[in-house]
N, C-alpha and C. Protein backbone atom coordinates (compact mmCIF):
# COMPACT_ATOMS: atom_id res chain seq x y z
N UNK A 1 0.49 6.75 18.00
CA UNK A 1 0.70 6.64 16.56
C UNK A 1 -0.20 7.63 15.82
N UNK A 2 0.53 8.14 14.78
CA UNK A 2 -0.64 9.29 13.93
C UNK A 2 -0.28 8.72 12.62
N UNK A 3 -1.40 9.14 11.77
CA UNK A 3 -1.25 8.44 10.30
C UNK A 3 -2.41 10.43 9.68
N UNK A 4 -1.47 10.14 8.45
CA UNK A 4 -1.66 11.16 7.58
C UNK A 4 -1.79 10.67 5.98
N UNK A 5 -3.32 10.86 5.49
CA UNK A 5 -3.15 10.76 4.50
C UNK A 5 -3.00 11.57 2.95
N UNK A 6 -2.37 11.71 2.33
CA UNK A 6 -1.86 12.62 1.33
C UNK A 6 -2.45 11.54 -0.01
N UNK A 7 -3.20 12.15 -0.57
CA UNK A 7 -4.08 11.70 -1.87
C UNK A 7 -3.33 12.39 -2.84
N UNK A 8 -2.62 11.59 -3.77
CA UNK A 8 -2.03 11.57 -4.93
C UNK A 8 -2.59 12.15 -6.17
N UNK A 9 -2.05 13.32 -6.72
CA UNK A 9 -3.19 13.59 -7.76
C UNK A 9 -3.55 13.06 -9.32
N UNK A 10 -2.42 11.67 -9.12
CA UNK A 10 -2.92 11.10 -10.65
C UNK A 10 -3.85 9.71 -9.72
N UNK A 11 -4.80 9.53 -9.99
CA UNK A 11 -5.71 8.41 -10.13
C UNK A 11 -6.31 8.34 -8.55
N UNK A 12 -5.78 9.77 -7.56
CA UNK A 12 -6.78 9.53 -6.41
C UNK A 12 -6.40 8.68 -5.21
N UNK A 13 -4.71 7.82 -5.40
CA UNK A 13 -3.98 7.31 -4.66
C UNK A 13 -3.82 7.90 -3.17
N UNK A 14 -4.65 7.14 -2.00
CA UNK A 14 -3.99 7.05 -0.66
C UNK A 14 -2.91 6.83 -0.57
N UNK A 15 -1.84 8.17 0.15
CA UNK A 15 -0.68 7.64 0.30
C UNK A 15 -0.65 7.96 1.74
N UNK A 16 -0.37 7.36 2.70
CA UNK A 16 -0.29 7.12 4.09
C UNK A 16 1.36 7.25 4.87
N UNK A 17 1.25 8.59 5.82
CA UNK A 17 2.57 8.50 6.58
C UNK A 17 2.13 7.94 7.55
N UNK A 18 2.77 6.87 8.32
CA UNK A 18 2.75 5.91 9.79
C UNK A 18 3.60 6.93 10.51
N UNK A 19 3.29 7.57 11.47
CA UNK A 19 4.30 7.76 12.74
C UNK A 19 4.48 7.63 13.68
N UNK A 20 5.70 7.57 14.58
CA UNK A 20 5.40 7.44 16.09
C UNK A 20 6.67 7.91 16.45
N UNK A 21 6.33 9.33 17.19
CA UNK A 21 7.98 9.68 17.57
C UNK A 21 8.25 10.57 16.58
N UNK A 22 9.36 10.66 16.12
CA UNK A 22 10.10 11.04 14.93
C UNK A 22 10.25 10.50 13.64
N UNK A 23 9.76 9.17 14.17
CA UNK A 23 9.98 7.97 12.72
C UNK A 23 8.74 7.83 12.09
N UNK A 24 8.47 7.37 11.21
CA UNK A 24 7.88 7.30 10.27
C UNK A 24 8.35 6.58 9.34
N UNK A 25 7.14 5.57 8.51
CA UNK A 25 7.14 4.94 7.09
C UNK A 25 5.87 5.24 6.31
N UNK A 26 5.94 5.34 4.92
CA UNK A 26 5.60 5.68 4.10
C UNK A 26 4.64 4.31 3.63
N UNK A 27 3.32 4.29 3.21
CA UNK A 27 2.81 3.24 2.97
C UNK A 27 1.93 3.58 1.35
N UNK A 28 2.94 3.02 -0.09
CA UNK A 28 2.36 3.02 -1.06
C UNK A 28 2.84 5.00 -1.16
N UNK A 29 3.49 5.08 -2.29
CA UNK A 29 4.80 6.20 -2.43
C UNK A 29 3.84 6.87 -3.71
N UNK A 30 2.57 6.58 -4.18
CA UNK A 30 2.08 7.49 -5.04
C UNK A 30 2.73 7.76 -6.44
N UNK A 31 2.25 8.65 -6.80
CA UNK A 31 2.56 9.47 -7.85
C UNK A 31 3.32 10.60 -7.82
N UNK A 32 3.76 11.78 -6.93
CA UNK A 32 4.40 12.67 -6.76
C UNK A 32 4.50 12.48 -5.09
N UNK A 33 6.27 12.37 -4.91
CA UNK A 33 6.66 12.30 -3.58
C UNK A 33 6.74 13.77 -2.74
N UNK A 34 6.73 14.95 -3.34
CA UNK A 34 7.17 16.22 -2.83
C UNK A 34 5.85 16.59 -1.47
N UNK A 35 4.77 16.40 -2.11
CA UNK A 35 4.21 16.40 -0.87
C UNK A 35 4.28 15.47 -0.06
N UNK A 36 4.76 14.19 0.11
CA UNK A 36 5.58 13.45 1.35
C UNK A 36 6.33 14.29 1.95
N UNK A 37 7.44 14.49 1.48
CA UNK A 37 8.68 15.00 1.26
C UNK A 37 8.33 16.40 2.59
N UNK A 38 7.05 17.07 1.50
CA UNK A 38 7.18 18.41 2.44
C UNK A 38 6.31 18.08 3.94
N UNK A 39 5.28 17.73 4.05
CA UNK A 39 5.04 17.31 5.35
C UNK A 39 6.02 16.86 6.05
N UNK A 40 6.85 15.78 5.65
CA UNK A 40 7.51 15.02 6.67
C UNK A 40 8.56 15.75 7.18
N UNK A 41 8.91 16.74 6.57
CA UNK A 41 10.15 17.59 6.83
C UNK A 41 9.35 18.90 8.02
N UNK A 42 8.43 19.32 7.36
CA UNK A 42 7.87 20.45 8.27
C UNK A 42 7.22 19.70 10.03
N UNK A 43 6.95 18.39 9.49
CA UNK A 43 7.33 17.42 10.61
C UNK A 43 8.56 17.23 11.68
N UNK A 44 9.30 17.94 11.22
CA UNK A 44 10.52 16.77 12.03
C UNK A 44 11.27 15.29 11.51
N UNK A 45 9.87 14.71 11.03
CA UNK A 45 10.09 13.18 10.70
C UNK A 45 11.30 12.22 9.91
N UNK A 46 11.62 11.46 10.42
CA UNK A 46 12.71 10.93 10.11
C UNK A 46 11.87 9.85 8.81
N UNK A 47 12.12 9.29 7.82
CA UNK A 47 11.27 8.06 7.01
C UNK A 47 12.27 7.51 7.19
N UNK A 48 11.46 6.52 7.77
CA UNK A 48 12.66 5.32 8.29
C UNK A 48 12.53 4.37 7.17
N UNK A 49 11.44 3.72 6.17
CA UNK A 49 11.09 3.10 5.16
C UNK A 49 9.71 3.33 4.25
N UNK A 50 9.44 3.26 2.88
CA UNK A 50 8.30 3.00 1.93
C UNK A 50 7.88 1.59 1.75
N UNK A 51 6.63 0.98 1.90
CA UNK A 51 6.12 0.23 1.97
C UNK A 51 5.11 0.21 1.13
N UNK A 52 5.32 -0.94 -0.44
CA UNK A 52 4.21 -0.82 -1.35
C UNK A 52 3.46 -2.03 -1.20
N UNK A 53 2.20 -1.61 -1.20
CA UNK A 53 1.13 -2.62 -1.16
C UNK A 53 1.04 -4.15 -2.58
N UNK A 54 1.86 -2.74 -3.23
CA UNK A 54 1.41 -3.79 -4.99
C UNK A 54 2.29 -2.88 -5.47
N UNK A 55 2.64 -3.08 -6.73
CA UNK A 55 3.34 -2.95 -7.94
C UNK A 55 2.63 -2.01 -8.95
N UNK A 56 1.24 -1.83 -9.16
CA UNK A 56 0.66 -0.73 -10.21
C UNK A 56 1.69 0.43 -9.95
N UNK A 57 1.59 1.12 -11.27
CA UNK A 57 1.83 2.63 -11.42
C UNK A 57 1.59 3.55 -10.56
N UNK A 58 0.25 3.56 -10.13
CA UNK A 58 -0.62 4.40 -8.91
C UNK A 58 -0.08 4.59 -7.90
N UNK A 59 0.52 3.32 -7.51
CA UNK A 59 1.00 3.24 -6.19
C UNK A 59 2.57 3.43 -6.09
N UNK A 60 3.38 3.29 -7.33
CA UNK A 60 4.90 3.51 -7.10
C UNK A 60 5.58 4.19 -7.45
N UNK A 61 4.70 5.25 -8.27
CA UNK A 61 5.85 6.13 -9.39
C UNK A 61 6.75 6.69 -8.82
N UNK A 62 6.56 7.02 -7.38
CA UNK A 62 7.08 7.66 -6.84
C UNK A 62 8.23 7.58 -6.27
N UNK A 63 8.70 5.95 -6.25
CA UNK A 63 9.49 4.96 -5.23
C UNK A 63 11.13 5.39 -5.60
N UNK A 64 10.98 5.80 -6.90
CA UNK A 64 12.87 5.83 -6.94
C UNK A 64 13.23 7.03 -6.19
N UNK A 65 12.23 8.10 -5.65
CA UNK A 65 12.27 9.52 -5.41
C UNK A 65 13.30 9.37 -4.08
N UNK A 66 12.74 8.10 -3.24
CA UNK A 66 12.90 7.62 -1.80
C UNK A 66 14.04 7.19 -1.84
N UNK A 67 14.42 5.88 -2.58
CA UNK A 67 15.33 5.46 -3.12
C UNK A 67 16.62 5.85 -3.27
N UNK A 68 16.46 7.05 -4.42
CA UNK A 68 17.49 7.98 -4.43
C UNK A 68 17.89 8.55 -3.37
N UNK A 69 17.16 9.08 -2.26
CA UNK A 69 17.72 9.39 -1.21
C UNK A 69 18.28 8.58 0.07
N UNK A 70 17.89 7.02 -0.12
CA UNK A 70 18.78 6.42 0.56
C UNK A 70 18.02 5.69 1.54
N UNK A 71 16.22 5.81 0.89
CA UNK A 71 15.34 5.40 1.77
C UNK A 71 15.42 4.33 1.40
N UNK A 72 14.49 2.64 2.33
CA UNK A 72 14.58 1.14 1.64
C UNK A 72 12.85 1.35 1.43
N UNK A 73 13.06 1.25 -0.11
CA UNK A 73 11.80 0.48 -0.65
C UNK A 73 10.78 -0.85 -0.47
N UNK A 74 10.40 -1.38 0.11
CA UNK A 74 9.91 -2.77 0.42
C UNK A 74 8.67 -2.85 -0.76
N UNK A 75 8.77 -3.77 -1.39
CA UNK A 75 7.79 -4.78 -1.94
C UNK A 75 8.16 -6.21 -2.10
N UNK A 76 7.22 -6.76 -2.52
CA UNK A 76 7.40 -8.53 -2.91
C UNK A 76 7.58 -8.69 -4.66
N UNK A 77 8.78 -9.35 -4.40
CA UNK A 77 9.62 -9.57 -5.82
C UNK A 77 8.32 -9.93 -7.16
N UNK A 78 7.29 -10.81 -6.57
CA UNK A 78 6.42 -11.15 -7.45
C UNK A 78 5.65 -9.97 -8.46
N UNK A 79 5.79 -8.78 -7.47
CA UNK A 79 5.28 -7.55 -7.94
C UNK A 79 6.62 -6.38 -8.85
N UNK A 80 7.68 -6.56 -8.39
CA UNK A 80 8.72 -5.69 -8.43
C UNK A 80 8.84 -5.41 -10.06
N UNK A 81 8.36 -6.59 -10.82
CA UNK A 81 8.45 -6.17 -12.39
C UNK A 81 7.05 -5.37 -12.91
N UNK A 82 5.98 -5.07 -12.38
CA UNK A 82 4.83 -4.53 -12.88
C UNK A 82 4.68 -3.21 -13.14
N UNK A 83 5.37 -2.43 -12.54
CA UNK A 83 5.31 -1.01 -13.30
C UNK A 83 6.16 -1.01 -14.84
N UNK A 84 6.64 -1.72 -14.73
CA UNK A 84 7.09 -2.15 -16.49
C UNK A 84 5.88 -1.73 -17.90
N UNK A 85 5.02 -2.12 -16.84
CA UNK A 85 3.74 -2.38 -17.49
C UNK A 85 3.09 -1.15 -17.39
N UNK A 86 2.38 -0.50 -18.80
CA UNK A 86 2.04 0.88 -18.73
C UNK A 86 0.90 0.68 -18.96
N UNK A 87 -0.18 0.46 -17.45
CA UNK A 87 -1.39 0.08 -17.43
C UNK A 87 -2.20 1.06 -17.81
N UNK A 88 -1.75 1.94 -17.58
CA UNK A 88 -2.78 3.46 -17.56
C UNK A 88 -2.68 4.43 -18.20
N UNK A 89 -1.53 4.37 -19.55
CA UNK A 89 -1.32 5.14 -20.15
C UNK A 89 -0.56 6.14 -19.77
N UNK A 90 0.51 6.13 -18.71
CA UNK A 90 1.18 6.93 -18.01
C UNK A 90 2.31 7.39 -18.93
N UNK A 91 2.59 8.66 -18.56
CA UNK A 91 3.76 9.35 -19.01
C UNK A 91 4.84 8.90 -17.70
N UNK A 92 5.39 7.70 -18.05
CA UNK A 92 6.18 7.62 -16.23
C UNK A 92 7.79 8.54 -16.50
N UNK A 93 8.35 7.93 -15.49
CA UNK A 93 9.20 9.23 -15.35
C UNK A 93 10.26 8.42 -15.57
N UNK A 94 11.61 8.86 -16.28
CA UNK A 94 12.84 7.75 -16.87
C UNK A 94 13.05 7.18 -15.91
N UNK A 95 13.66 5.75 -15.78
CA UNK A 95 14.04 4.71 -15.02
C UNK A 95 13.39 4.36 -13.81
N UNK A 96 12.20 4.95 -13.70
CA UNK A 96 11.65 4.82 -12.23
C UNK A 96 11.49 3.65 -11.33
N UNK A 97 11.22 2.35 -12.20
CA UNK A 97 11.04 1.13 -11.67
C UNK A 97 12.39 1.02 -11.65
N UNK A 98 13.75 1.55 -11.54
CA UNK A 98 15.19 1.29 -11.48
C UNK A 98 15.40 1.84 -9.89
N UNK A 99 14.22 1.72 -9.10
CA UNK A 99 14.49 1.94 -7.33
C UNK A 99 15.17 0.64 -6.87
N UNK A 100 16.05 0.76 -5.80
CA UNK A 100 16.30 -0.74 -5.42
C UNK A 100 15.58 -1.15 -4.38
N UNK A 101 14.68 -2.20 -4.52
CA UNK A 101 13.67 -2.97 -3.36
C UNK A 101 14.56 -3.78 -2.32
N UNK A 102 13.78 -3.64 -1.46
CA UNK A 102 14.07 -4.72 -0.22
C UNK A 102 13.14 -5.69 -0.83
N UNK A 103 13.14 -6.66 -1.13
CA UNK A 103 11.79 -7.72 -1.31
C UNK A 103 11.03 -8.25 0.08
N UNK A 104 10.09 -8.43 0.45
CA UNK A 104 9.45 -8.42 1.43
C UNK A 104 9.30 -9.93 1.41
N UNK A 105 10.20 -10.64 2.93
CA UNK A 105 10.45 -11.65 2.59
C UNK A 105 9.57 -12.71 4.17
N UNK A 106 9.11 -11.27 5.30
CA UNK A 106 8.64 -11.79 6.46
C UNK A 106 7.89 -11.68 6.84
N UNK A 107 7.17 -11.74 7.93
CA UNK A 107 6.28 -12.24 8.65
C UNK A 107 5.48 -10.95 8.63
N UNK A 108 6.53 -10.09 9.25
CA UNK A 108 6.41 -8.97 10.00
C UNK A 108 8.16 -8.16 10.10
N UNK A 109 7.57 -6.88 9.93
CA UNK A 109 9.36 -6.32 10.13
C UNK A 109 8.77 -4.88 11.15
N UNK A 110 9.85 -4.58 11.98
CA UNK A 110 9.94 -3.15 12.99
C UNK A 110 10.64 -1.98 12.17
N UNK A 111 9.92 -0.97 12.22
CA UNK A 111 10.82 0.38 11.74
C UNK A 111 11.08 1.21 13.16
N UNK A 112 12.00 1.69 13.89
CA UNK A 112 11.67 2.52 14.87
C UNK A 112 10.58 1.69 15.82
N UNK A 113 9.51 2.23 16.11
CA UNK A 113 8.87 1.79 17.38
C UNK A 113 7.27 1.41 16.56
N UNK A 114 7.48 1.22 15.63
CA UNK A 114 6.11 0.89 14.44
C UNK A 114 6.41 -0.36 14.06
N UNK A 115 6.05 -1.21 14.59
CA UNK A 115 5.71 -2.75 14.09
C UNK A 115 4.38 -3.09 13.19
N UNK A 116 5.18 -3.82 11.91
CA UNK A 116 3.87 -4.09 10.88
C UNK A 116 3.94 -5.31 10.93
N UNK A 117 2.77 -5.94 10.66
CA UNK A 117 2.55 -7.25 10.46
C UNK A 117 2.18 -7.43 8.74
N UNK A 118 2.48 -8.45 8.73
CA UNK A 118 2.53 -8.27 6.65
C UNK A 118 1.51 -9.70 6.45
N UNK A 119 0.62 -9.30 5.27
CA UNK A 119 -0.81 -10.18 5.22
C UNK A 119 -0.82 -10.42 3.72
N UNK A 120 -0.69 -11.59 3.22
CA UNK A 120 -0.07 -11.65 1.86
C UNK A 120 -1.87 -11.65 1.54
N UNK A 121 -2.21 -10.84 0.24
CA UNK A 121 -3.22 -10.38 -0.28
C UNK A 121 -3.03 -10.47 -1.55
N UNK A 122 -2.73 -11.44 -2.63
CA UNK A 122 -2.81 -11.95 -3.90
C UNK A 122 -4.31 -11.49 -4.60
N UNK A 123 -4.45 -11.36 -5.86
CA UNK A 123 -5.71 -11.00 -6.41
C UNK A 123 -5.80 -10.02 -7.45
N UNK A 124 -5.49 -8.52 -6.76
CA UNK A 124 -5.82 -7.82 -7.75
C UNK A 124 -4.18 -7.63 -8.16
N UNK A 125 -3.13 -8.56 -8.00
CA UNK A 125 -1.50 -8.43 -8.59
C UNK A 125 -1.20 -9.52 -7.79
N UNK A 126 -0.11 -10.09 -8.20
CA UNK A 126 0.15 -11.88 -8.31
C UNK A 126 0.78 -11.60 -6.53
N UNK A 127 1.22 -10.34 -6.25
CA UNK A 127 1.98 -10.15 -5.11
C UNK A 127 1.63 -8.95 -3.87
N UNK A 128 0.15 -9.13 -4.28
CA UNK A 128 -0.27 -7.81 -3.36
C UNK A 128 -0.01 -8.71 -2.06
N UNK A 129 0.29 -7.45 -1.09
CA UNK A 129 -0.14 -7.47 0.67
C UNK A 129 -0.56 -6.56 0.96
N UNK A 130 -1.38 -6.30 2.34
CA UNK A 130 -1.78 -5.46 3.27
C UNK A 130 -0.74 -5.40 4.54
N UNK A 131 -0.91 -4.00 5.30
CA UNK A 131 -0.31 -4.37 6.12
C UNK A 131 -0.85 -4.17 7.39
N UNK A 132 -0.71 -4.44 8.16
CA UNK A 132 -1.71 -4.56 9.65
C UNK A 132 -0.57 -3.82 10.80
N UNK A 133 -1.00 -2.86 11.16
CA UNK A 133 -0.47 -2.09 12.12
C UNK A 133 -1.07 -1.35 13.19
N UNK A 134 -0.88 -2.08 14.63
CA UNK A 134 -1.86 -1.11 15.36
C UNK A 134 -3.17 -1.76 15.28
N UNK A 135 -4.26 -0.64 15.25
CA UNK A 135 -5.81 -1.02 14.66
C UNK A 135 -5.99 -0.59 13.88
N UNK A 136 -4.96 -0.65 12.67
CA UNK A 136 -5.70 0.05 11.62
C UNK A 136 -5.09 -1.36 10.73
N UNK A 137 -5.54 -1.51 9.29
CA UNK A 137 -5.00 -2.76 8.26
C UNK A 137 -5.36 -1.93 6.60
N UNK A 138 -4.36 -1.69 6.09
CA UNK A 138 -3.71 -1.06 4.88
C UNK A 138 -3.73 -1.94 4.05
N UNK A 139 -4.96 -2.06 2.95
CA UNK A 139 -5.42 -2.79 2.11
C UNK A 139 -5.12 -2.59 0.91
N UNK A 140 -4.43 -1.35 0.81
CA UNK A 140 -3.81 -1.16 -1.14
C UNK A 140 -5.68 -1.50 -1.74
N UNK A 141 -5.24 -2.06 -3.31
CA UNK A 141 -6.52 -1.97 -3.66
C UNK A 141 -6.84 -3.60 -3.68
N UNK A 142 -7.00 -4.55 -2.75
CA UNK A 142 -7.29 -5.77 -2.59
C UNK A 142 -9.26 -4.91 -2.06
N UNK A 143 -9.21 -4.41 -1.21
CA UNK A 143 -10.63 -4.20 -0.23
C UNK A 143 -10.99 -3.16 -0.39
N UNK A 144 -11.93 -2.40 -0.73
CA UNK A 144 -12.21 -1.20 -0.44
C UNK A 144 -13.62 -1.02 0.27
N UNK A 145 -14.55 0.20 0.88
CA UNK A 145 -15.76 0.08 1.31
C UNK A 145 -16.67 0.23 -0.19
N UNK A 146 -17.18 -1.48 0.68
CA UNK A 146 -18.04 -1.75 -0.51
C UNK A 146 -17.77 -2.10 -1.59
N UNK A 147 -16.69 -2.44 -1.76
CA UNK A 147 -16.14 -3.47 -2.95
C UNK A 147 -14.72 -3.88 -3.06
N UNK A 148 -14.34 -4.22 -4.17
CA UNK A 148 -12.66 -4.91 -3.56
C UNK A 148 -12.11 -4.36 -5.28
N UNK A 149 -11.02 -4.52 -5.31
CA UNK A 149 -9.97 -3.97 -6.39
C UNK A 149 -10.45 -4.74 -7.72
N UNK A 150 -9.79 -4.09 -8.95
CA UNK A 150 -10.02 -5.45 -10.03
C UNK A 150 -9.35 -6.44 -10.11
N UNK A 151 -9.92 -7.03 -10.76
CA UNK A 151 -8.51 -8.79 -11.12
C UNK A 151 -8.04 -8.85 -12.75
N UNK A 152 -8.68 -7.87 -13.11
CA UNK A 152 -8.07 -8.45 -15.01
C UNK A 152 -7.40 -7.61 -15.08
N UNK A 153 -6.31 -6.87 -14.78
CA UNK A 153 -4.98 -6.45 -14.97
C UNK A 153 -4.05 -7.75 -15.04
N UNK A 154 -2.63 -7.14 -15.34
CA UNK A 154 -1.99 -8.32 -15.77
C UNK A 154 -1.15 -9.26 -14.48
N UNK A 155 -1.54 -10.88 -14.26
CA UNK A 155 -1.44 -10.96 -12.42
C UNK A 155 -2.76 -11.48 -11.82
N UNK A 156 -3.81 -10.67 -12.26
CA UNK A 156 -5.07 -10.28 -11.70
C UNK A 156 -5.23 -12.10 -11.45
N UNK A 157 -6.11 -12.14 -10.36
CA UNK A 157 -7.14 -13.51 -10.10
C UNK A 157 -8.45 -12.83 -9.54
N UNK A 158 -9.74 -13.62 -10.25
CA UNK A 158 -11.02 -12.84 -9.78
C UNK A 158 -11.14 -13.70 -8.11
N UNK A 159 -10.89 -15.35 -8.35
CA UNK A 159 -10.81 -16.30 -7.39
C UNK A 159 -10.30 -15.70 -6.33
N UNK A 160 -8.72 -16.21 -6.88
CA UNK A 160 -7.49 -15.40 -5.81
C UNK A 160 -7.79 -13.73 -4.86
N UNK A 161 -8.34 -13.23 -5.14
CA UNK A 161 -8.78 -11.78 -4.49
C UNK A 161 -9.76 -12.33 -3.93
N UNK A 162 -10.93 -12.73 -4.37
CA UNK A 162 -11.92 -13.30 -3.47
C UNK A 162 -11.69 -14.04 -2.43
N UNK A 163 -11.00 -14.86 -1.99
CA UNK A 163 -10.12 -15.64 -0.93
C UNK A 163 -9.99 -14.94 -0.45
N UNK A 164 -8.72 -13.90 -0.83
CA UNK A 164 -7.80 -12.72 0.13
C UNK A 164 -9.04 -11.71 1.01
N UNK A 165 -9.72 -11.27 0.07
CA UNK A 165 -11.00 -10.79 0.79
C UNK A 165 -11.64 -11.57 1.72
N UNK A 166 -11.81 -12.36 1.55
CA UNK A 166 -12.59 -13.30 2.56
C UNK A 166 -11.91 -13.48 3.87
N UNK A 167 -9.93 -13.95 3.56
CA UNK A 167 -9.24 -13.65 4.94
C UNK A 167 -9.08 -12.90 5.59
N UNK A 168 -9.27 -11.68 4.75
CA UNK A 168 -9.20 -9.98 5.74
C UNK A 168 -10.48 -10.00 6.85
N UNK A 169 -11.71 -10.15 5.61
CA UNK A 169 -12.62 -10.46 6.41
C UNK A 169 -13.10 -11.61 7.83
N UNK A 170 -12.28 -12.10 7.76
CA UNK A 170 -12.70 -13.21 8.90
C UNK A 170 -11.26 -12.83 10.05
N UNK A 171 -10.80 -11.44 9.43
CA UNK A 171 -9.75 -11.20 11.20
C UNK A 171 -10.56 -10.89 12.24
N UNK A 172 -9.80 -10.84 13.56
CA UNK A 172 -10.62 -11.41 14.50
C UNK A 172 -10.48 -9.97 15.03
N UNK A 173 -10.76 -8.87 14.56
CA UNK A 173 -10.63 -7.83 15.31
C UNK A 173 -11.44 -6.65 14.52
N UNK A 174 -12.27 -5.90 15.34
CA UNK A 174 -12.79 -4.89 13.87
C UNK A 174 -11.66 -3.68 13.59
N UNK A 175 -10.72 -4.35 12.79
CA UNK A 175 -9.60 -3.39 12.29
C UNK A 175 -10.17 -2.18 11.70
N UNK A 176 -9.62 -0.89 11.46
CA UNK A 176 -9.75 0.38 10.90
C UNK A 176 -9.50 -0.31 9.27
N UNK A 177 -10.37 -0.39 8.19
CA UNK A 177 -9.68 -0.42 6.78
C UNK A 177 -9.35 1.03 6.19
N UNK A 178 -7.56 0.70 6.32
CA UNK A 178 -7.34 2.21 4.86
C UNK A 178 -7.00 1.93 3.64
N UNK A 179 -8.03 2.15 2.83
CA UNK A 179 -7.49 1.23 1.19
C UNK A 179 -6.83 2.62 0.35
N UNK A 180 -6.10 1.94 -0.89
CA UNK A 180 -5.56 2.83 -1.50
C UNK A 180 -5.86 3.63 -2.53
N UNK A 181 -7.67 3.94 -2.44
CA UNK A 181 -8.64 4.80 -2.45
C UNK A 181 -9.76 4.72 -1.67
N UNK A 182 -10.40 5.99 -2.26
CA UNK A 182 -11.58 6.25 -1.34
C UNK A 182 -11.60 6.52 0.42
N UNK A 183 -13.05 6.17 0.46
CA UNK A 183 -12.75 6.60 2.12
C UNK A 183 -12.40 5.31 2.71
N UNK A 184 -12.22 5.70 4.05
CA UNK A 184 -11.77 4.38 5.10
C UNK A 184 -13.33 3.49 5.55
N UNK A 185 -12.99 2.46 5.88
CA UNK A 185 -14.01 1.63 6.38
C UNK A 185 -13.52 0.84 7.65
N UNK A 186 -14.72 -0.43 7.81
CA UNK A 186 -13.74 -1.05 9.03
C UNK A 186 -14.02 -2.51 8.37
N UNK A 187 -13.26 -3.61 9.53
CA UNK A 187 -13.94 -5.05 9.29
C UNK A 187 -14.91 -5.17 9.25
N UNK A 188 -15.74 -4.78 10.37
CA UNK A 188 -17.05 -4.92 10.49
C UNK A 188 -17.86 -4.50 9.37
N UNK A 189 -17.94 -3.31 9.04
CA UNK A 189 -18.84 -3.08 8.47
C UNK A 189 -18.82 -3.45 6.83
N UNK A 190 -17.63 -4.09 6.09
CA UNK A 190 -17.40 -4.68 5.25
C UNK A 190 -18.11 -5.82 5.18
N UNK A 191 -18.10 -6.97 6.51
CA UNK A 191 -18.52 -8.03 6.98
C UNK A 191 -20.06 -7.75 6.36
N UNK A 192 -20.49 -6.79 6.93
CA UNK A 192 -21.95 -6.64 6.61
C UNK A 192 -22.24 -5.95 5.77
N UNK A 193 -21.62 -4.98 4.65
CA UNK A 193 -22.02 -4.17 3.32
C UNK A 193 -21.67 -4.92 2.47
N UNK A 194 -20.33 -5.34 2.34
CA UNK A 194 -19.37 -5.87 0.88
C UNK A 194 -20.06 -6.39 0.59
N UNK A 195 -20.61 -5.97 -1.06
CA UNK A 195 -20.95 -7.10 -1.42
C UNK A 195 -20.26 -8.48 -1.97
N UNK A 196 -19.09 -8.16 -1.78
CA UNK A 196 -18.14 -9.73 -2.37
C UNK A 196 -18.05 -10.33 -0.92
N UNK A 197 -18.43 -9.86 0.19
CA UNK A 197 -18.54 -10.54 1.06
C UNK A 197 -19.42 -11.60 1.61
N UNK A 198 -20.36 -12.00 0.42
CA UNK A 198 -21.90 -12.34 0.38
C UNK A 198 -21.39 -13.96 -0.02
């Protein structure tokens, strides 16, 4: 498996290609898809699906881009109305939240030969998840090194995230963390820096 990350240039967004083979999914579709688009093609890569962590702007502007071409969008319905919401003062782009979602309704789903496991992560949006693949676990902005996402956006729980943090933290494996900024971290060492881990 190889993972590539492409940093979004409005707000600094991790956007993550999963591959294995030819296939590939997209994890959290950014702000401008063309550099997806052009890697994955100078790739070979087939995108078999986009996978959003959460609903902010940051993470989806990008989603009808996929969409339009015939890719399946996955998020959780709880989230699917929040780019409505013009958290950040965005110039968004006409109809963009008009992508059609798969709503993310399981456990776990297979793309190709990439099995995700899906980790419902409520807190910083009424419908965040992570997703756990491999040894690595794709935290959107629930976790980051050394601190965890906000909660007073609209959705937000300071509680509710604190929980979710706490369950990431007590997996039983020292997973790779890739959040949807900054640099990467792991379980472990969250366990012992975070301070919301205290």
């Amino acid at each position: 498996m190889k993972i590539q990350v492409i940093v979004s240039d409005y707000n600094s967004c991790n956007c993550y290609i999963v591959s294995e083979g030819e296939s590939c999914i997209i994890i959290d579709a950014g702000f401008d898809s063309q550099p997806i688009f052009e890697y994955t093609e100078k790739e070979g890569l087939k995108i078999e699906a986009v996978l959003l962590t959460h609903g902010h702007p940051d993470h989806v502007h990008a989603a009808k881009d996929f969409s339009d071409r015939g890719i399946q969008v996955y998020i959780t319905e709880e989230d699917f109305e929040l780019p409505k919401n013009n958290f950040f003062g965005l110039k968004l782009k006409d109809g963009f939240v008009c992508f059609k979602p798969t709503f993310i309704d399981k456990d776990s789903y297979k793309f190709g030969d990439i099995k995700v496991k899906i980790i419902n992560a409520p807190g910083h949006t009424k419908g965040g998840v992570c997703f756990l693949i491999g040894d690595y676990l794709f935290t959107g902005d629930t976790l980051f090194k050394g601190t965890v996402g906000r909660s007073d956006f609209y959705g937000g729980c300071e509680k509710t995230l604190r929980d979710s943090v706490k369950s990431l933290l007590s997996l039983d494996k020292d997973y790779q963390v890739l959040s949807g900024h900054s640099e990467s971290s792991t379980i472990l060492q969250e366990r012992k820096y975070n301070i919301f881990a205290k």
